[in-house]
PDB file of N, CA and C in Angstrom:
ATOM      1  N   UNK A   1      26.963  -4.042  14.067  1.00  0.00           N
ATOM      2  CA  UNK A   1      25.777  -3.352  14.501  1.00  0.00           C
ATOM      3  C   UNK A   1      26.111  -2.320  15.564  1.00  0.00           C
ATOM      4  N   UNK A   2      26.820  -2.994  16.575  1.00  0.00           N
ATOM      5  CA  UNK A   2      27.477  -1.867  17.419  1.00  0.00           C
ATOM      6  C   UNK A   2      27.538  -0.600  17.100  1.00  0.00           C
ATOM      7  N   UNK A   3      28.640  -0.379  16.411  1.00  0.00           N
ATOM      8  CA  UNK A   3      29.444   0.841  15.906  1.00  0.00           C
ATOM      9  C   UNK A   3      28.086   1.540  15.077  1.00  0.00           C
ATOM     10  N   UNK A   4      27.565   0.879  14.584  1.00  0.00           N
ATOM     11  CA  UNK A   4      26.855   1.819  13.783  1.00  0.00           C
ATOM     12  C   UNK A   4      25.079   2.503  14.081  1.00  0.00           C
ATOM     13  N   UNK A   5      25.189   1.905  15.398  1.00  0.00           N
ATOM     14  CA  UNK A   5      23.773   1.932  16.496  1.00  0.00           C
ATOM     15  C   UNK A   5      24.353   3.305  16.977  1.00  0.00           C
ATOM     16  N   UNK A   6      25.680   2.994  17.694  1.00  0.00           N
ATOM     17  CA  UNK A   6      26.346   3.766  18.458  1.00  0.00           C
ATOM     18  C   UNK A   6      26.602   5.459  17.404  1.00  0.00           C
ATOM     19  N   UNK A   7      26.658   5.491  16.400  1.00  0.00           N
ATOM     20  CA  UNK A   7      26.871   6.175  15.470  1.00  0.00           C
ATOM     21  C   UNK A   7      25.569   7.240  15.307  1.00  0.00           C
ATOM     22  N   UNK A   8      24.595   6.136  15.246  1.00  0.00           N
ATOM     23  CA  UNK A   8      23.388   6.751  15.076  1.00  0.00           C
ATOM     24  C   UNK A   8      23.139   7.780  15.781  1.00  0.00           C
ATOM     25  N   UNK A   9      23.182   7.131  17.203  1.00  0.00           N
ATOM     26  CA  UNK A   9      22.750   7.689  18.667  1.00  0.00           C
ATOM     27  C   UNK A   9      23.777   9.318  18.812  1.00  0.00           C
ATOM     28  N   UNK A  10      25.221   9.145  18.228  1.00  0.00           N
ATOM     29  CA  UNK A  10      25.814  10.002  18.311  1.00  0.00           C
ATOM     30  C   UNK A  10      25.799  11.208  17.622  1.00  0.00           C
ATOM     31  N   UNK A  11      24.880  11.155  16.655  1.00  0.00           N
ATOM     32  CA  UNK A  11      24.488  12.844  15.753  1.00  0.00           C
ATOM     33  C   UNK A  11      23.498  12.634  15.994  1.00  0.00           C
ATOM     34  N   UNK A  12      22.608  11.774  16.728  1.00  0.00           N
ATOM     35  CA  UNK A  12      21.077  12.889  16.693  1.00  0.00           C
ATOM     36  C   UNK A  12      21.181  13.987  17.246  1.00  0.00           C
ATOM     37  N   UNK A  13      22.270  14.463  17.970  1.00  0.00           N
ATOM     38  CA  UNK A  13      22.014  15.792  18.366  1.00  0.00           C
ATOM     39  C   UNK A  13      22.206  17.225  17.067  1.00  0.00           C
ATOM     40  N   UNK A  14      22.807  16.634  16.687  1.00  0.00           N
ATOM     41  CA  UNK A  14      23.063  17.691  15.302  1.00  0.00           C
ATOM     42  C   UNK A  14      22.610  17.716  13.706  1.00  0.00           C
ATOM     43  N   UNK A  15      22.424  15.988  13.747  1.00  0.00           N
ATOM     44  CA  UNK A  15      22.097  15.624  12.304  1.00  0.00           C
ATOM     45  C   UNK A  15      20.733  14.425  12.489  1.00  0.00           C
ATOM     46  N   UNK A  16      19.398  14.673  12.896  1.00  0.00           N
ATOM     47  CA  UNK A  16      18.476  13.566  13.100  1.00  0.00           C
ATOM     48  C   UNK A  16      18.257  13.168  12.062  1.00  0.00           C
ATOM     49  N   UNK A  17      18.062  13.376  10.689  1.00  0.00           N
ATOM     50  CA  UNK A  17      17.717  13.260   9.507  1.00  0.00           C
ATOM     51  C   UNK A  17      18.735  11.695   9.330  1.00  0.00           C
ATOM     52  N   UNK A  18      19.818  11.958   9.268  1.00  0.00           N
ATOM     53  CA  UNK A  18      21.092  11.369   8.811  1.00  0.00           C
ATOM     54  C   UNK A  18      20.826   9.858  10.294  1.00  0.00           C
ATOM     55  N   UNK A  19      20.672  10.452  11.563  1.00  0.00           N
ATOM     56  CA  UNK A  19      20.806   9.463  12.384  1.00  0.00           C
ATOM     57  C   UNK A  19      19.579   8.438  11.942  1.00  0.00           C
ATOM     58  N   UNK A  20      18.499   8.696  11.638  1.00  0.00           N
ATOM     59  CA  UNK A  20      17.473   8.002  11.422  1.00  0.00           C
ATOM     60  C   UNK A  20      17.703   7.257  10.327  1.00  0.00           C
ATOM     61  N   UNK A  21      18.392   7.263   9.461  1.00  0.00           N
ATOM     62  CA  UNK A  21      18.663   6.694   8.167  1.00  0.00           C
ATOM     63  C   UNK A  21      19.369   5.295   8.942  1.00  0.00           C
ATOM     64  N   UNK A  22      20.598   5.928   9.225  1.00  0.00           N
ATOM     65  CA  UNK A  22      21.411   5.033   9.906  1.00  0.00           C
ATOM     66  C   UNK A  22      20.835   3.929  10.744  1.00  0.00           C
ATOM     67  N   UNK A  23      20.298   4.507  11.704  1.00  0.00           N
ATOM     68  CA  UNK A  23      19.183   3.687  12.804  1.00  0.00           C
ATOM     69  C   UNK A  23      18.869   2.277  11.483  1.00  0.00           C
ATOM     70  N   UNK A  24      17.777   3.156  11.052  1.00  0.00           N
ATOM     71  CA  UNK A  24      16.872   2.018   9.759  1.00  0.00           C
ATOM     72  C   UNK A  24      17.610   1.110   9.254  1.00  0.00           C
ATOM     73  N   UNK A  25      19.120   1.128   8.946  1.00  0.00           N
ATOM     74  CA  UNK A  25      19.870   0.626   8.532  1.00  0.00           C
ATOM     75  C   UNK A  25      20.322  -0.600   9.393  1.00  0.00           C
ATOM     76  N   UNK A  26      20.438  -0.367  10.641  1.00  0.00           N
ATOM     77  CA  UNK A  26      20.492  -1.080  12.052  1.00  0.00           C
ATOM     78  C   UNK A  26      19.758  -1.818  11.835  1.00  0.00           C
ATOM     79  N   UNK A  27      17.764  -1.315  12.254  1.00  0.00           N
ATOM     80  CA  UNK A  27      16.626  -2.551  11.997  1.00  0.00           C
ATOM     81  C   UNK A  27      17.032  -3.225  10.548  1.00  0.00           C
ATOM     82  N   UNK A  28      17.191  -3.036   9.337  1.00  0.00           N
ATOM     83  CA  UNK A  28      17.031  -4.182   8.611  1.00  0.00           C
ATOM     84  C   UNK A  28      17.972  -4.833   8.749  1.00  0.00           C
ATOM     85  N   UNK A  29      18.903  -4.708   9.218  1.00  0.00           N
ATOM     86  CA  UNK A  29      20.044  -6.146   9.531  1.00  0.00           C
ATOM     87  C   UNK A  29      20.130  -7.125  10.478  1.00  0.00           C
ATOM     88  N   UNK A  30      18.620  -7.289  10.730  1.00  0.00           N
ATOM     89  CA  UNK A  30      17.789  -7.973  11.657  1.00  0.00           C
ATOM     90  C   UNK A  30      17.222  -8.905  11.299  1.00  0.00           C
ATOM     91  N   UNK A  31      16.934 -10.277  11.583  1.00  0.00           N
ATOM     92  CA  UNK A  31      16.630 -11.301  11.586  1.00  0.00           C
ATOM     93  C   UNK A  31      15.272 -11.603  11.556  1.00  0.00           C
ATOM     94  N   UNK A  32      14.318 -12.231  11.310  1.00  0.00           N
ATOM     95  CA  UNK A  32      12.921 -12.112  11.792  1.00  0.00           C
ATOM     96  C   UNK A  32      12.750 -13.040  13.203  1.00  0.00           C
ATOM     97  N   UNK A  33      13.900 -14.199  13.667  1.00  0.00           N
ATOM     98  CA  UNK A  33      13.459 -14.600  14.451  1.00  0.00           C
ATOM     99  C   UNK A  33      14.115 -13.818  15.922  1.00  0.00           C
ATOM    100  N   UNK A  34      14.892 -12.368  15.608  1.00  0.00           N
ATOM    101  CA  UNK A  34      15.328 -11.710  16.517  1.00  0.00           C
ATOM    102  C   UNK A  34      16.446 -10.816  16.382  1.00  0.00           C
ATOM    103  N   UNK A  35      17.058 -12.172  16.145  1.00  0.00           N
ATOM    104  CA  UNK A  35      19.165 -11.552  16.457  1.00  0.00           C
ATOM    105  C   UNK A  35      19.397 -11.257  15.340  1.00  0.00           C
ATOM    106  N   UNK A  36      20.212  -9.825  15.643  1.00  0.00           N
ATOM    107  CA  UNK A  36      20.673  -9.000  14.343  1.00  0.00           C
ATOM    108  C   UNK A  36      22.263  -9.555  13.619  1.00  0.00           C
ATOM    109  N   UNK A  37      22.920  -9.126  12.838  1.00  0.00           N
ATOM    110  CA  UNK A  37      24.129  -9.300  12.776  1.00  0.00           C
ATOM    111  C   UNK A  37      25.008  -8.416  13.540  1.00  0.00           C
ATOM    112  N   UNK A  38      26.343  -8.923  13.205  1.00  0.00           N
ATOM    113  CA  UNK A  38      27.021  -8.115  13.834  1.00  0.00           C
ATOM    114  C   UNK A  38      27.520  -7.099  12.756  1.00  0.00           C
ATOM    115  N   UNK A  39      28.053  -7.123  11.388  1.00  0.00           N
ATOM    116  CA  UNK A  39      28.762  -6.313  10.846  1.00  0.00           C
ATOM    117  C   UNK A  39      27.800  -6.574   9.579  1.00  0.00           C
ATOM    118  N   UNK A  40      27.685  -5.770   8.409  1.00  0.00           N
ATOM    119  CA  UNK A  40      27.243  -5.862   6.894  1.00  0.00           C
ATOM    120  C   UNK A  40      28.391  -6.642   6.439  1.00  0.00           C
ATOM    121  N   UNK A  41      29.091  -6.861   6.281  1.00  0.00           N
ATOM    122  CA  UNK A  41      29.957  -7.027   5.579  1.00  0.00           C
ATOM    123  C   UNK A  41      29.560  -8.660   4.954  1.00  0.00           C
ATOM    124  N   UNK A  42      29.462  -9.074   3.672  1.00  0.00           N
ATOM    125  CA  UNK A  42      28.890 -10.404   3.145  1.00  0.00           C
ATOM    126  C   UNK A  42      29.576 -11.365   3.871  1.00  0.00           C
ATOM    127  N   UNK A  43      29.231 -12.611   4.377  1.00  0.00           N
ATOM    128  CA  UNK A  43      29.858 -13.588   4.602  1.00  0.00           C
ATOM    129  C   UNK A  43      28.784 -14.361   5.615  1.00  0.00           C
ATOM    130  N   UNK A  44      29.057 -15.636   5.499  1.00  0.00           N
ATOM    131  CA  UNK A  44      28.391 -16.596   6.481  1.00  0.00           C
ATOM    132  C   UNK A  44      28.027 -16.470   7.508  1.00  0.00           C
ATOM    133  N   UNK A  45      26.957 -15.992   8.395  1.00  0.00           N
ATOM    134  CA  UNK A  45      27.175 -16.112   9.565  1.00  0.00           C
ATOM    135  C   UNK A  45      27.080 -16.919  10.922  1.00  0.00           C
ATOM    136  N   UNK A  46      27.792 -18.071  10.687  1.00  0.00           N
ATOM    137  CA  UNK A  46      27.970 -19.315  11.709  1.00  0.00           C
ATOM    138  C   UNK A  46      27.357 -19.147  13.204  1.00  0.00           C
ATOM    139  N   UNK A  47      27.784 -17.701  13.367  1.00  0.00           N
ATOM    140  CA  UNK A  47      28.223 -17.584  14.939  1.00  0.00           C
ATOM    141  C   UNK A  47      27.014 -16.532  15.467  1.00  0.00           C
ATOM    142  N   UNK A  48      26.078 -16.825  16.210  1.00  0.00           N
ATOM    143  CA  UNK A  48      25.474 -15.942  16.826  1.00  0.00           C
ATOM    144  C   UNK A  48      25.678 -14.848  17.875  1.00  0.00           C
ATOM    145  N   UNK A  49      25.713 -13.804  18.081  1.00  0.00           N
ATOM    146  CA  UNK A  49      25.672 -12.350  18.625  1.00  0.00           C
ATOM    147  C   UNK A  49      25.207 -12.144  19.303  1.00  0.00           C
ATOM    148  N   UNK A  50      25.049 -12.058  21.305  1.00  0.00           N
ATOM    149  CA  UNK A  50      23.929 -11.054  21.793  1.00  0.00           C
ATOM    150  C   UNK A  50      23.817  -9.510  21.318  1.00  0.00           C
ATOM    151  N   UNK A  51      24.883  -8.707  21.276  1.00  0.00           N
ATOM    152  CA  UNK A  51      24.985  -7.582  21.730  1.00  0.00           C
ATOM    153  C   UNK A  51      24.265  -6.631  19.953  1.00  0.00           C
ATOM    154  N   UNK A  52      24.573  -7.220  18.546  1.00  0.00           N
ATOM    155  CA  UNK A  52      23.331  -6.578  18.078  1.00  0.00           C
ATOM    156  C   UNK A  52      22.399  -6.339  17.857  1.00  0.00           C
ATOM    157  N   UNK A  53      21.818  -7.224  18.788  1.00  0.00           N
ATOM    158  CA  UNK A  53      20.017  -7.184  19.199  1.00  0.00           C
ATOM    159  C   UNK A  53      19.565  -6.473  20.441  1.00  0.00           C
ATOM    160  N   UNK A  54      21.020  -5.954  21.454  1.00  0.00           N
ATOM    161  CA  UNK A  54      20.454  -5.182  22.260  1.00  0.00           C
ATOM    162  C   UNK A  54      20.689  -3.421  21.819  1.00  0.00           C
ATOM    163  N   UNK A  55      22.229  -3.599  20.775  1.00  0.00           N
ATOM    164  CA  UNK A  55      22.202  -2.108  20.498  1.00  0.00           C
ATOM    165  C   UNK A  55      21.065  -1.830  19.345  1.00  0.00           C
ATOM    166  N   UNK A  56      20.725  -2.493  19.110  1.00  0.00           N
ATOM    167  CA  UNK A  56      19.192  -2.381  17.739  1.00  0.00           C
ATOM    168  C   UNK A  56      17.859  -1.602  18.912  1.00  0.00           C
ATOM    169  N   UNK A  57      17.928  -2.369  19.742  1.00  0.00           N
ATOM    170  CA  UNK A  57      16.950  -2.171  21.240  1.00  0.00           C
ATOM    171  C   UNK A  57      17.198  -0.523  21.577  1.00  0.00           C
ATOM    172  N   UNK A  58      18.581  -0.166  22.062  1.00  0.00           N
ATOM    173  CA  UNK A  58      18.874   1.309  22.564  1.00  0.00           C
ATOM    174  C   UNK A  58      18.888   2.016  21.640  1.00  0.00           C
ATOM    175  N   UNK A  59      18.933   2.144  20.412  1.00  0.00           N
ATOM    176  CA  UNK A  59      19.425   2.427  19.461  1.00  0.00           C
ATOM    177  C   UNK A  59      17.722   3.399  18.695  1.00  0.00           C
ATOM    178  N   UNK A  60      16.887   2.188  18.570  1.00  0.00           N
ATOM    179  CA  UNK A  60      15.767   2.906  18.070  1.00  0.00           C
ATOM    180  C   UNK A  60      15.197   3.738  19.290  1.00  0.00           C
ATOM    181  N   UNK A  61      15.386   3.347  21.203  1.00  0.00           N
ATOM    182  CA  UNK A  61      14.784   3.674  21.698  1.00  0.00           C
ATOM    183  C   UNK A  61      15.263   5.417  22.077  1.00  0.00           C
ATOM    184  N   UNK A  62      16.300   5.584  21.569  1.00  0.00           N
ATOM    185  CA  UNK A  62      17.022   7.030  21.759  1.00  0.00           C
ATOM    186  C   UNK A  62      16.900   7.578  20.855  1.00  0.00           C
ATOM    187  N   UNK A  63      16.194   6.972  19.565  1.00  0.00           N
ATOM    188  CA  UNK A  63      16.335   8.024  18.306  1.00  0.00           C
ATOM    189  C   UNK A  63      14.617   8.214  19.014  1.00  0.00           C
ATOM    190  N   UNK A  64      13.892   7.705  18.803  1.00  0.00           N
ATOM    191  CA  UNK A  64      12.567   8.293  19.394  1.00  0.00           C
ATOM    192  C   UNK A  64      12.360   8.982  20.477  1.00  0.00           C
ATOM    193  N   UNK A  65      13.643   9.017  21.586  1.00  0.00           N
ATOM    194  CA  UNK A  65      13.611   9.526  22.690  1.00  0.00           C
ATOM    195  C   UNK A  65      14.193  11.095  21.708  1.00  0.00           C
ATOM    196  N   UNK A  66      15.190  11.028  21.287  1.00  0.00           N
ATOM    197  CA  UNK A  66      15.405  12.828  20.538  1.00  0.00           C
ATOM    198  C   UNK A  66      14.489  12.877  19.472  1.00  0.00           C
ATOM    199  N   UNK A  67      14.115  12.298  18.675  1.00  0.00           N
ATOM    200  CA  UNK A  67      13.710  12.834  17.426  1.00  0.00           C
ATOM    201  C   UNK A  67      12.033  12.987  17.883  1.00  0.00           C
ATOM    202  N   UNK A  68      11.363  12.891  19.069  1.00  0.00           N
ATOM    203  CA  UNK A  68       9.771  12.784  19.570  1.00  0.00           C
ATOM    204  C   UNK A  68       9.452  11.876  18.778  1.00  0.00           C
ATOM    205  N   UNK A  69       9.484  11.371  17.711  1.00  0.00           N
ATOM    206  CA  UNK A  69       8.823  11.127  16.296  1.00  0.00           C
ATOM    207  C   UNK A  69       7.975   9.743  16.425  1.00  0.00           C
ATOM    208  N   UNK A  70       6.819   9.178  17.337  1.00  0.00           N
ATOM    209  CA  UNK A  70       6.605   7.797  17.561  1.00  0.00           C
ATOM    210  C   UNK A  70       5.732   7.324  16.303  1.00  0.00           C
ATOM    211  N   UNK A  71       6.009   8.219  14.962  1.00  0.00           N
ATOM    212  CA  UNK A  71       5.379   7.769  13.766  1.00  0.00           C
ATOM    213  C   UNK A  71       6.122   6.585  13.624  1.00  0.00           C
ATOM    214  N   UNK A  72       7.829   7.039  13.804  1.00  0.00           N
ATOM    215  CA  UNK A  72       8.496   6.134  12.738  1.00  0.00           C
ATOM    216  C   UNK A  72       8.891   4.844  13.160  1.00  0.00           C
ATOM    217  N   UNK A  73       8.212   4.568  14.730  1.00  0.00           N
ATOM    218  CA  UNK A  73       7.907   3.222  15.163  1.00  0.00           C
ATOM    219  C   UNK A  73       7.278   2.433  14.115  1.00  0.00           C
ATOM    220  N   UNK A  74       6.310   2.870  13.563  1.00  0.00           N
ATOM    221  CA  UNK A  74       5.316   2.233  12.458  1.00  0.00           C
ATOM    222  C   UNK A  74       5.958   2.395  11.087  1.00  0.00           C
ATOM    223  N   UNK A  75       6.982   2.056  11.046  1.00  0.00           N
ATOM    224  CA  UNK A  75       7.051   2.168   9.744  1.00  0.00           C
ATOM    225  C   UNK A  75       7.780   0.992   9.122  1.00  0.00           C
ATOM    226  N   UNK A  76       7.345   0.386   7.976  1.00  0.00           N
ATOM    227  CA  UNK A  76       7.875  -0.874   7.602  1.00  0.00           C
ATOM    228  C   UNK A  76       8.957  -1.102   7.690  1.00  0.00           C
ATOM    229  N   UNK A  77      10.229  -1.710   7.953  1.00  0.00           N
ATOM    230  CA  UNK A  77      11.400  -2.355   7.197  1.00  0.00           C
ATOM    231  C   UNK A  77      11.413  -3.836   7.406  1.00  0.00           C
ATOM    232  N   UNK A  78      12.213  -4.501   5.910  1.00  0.00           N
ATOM    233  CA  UNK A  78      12.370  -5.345   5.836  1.00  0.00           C
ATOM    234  C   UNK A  78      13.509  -6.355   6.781  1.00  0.00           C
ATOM    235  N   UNK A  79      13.516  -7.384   6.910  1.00  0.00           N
ATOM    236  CA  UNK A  79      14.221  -8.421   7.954  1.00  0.00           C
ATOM    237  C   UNK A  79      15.290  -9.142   6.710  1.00  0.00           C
ATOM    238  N   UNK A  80      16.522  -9.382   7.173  1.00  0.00           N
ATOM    239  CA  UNK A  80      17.602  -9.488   6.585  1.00  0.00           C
ATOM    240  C   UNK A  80      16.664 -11.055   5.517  1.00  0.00           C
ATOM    241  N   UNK A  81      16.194 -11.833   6.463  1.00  0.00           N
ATOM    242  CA  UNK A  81      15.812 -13.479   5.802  1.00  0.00           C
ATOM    243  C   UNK A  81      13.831 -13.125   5.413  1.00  0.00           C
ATOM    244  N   UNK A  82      13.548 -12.035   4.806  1.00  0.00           N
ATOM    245  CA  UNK A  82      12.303 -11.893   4.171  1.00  0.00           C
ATOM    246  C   UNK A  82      11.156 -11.561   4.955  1.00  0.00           C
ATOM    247  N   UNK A  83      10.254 -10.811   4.348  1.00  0.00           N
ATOM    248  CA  UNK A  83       8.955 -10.522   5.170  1.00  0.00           C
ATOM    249  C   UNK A  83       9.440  -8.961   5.477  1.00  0.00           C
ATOM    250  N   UNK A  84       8.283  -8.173   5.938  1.00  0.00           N
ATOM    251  CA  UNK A  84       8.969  -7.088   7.171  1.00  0.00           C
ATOM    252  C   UNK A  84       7.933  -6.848   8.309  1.00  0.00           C
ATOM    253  N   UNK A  85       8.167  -5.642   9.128  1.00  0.00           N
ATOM    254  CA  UNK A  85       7.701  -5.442  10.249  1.00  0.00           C
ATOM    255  C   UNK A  85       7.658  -3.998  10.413  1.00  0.00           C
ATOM    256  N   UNK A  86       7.215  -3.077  11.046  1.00  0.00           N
ATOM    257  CA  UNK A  86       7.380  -2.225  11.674  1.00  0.00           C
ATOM    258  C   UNK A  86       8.413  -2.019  12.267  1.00  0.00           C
ATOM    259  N   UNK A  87       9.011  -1.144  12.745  1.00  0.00           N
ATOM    260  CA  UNK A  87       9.928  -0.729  13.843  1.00  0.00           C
ATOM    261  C   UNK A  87      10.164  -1.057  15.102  1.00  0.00           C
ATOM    262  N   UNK A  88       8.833  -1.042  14.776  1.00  0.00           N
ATOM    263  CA  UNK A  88       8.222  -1.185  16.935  1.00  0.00           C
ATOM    264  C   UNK A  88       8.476  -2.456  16.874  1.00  0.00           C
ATOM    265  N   UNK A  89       8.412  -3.415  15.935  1.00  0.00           N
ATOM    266  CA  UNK A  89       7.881  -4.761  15.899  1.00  0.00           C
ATOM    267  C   UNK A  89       9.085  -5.344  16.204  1.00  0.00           C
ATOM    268  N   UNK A  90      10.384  -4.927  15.386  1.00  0.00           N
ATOM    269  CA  UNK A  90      11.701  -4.890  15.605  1.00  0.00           C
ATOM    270  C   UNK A  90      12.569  -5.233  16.420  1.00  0.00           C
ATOM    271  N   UNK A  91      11.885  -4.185  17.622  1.00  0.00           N
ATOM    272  CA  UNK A  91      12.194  -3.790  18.792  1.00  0.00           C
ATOM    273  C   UNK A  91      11.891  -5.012  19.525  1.00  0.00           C
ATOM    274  N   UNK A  92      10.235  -5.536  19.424  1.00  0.00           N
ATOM    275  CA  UNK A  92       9.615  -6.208  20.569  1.00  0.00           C
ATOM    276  C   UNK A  92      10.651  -7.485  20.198  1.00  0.00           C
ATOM    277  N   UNK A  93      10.262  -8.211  18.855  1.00  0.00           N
ATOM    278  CA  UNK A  93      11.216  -9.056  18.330  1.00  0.00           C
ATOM    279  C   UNK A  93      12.873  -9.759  18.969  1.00  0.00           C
ATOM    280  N   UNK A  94      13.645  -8.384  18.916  1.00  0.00           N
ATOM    281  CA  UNK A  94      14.602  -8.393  19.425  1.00  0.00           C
ATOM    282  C   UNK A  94      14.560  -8.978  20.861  1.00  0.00           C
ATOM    283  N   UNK A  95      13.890  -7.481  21.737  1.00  0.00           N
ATOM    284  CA  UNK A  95      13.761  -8.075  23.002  1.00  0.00           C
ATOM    285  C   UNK A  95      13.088  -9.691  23.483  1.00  0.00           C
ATOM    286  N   UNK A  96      12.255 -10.344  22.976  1.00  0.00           N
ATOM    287  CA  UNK A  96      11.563 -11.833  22.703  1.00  0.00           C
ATOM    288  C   UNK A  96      12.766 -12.843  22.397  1.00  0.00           C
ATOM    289  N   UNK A  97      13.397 -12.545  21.535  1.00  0.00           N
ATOM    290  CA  UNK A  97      14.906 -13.154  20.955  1.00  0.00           C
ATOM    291  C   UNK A  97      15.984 -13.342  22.136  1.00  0.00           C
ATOM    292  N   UNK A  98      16.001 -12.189  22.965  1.00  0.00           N
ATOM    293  CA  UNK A  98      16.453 -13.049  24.415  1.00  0.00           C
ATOM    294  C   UNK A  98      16.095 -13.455  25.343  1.00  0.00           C
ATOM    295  N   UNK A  99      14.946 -13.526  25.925  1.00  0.00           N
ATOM    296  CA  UNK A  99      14.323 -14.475  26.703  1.00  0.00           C
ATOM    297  C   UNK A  99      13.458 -15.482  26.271  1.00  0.00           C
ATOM    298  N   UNK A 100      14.012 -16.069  24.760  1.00  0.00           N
ATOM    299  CA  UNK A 100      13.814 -17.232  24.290  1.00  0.00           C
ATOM    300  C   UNK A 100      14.256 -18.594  25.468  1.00  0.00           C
ATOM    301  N   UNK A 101      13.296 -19.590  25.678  1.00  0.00           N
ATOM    302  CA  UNK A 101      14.286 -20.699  26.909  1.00  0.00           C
ATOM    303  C   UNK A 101      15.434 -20.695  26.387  1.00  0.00           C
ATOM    304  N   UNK A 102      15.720 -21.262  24.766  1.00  0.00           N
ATOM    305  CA  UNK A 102      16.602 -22.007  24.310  1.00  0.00           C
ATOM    306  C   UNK A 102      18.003 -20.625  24.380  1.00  0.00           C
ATOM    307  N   UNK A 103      17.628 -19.942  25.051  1.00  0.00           N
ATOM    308  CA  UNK A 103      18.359 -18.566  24.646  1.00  0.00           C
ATOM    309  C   UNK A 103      19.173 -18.119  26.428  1.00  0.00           C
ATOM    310  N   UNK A 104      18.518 -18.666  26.858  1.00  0.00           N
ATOM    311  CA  UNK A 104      18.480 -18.416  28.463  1.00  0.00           C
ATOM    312  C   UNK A 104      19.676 -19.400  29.182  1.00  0.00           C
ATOM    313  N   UNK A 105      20.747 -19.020  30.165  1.00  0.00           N
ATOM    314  CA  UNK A 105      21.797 -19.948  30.553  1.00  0.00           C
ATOM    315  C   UNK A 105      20.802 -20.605  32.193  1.00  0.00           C
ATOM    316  N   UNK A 106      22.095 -21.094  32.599  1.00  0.00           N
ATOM    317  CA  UNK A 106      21.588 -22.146  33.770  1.00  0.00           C
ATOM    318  C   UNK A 106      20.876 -20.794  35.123  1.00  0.00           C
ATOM    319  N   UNK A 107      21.171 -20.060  34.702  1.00  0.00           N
ATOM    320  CA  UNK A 107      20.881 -19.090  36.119  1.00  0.00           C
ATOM    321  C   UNK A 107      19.350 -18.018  35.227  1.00  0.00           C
ATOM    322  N   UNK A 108      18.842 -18.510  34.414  1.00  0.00           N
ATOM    323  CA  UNK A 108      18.042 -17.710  33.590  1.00  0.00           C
ATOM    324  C   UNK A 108      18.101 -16.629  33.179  1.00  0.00           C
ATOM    325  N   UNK A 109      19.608 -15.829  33.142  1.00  0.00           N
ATOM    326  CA  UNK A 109      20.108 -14.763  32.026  1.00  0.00           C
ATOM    327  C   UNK A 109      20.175 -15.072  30.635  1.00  0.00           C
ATOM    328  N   UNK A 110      19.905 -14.014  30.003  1.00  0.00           N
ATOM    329  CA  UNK A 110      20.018 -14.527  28.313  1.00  0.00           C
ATOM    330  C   UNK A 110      21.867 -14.675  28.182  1.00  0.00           C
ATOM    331  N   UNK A 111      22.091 -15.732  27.468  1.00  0.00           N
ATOM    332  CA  UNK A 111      23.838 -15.924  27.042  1.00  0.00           C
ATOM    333  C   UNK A 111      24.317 -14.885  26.131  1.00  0.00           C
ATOM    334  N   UNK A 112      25.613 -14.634  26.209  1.00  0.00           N
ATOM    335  CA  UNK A 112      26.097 -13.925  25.605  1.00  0.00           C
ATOM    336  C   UNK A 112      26.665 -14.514  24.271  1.00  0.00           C
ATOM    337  N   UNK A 113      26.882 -15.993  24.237  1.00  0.00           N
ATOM    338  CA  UNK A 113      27.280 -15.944  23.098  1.00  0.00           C
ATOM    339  C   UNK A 113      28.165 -15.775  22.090  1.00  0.00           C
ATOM    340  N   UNK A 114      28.740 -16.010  21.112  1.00  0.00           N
ATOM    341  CA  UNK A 114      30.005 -16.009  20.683  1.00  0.00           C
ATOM    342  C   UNK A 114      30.718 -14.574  20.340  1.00  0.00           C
ATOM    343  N   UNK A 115      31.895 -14.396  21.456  1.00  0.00           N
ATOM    344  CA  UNK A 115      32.373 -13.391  21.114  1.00  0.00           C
ATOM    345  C   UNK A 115      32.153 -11.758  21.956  1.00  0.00           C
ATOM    346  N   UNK A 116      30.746 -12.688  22.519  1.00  0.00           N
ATOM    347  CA  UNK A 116      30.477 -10.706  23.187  1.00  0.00           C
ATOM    348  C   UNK A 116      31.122 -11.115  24.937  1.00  0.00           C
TER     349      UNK A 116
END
């Protein structure tokens, strides 16, 4: 998710069309109960992720910050495990997904989790 949030964010200055695709691509590899994956690539995913649920977070919030566009907050995509949401919804989702209790360490920061 990283790399490809980060990707996004990096041609909206030249290519918004193309970054927004990308972005979208970001939200549906999203979870409905929050946490995104980390990579497309098929395989199991055992191990939970903070960090692609926060670049999903910066990610839509900079394409709306260049592209003005607060249509495409509203606009459906689907969640990797069924149903969909809006954009915006995405977003809130995500952010909710870490200040879950069960999500929260002994000092009440959200954990980082395997790997980040």
């Amino acid at each position: 998710m990283r790399d490809n949030a980060q990707l996004a964010m990096a041609v909206l200055d030249f290519d918004a069309a193309f970054a927004v695709k990308i972005a979208e691509e970001c939200v549906a590899h999203q979870y409905a109960d929050g946490h995104a994956v980390l990579t497309w690539y098929p395989y199991l995913e055992p191990n939970i992720y903070s960090d692609p649920s926060a670049w999903l977070i910066l990610c839509v919030c900079e394409t709306v910050k260049e592209t003005g566009d607060f249509d495409w907050l509203r606009k459906e995509i689907p969640y990797l495990d069924g149903g969909s949401d809006t954009v915006y919804k995405h977003v809130v989702r995500a952010a909710e997904w870490f200040m879950r209790a069960d999500n929260l360490g002994a000092h009440g920061l959200p954990r980082i989790h395997h790997a980040d």
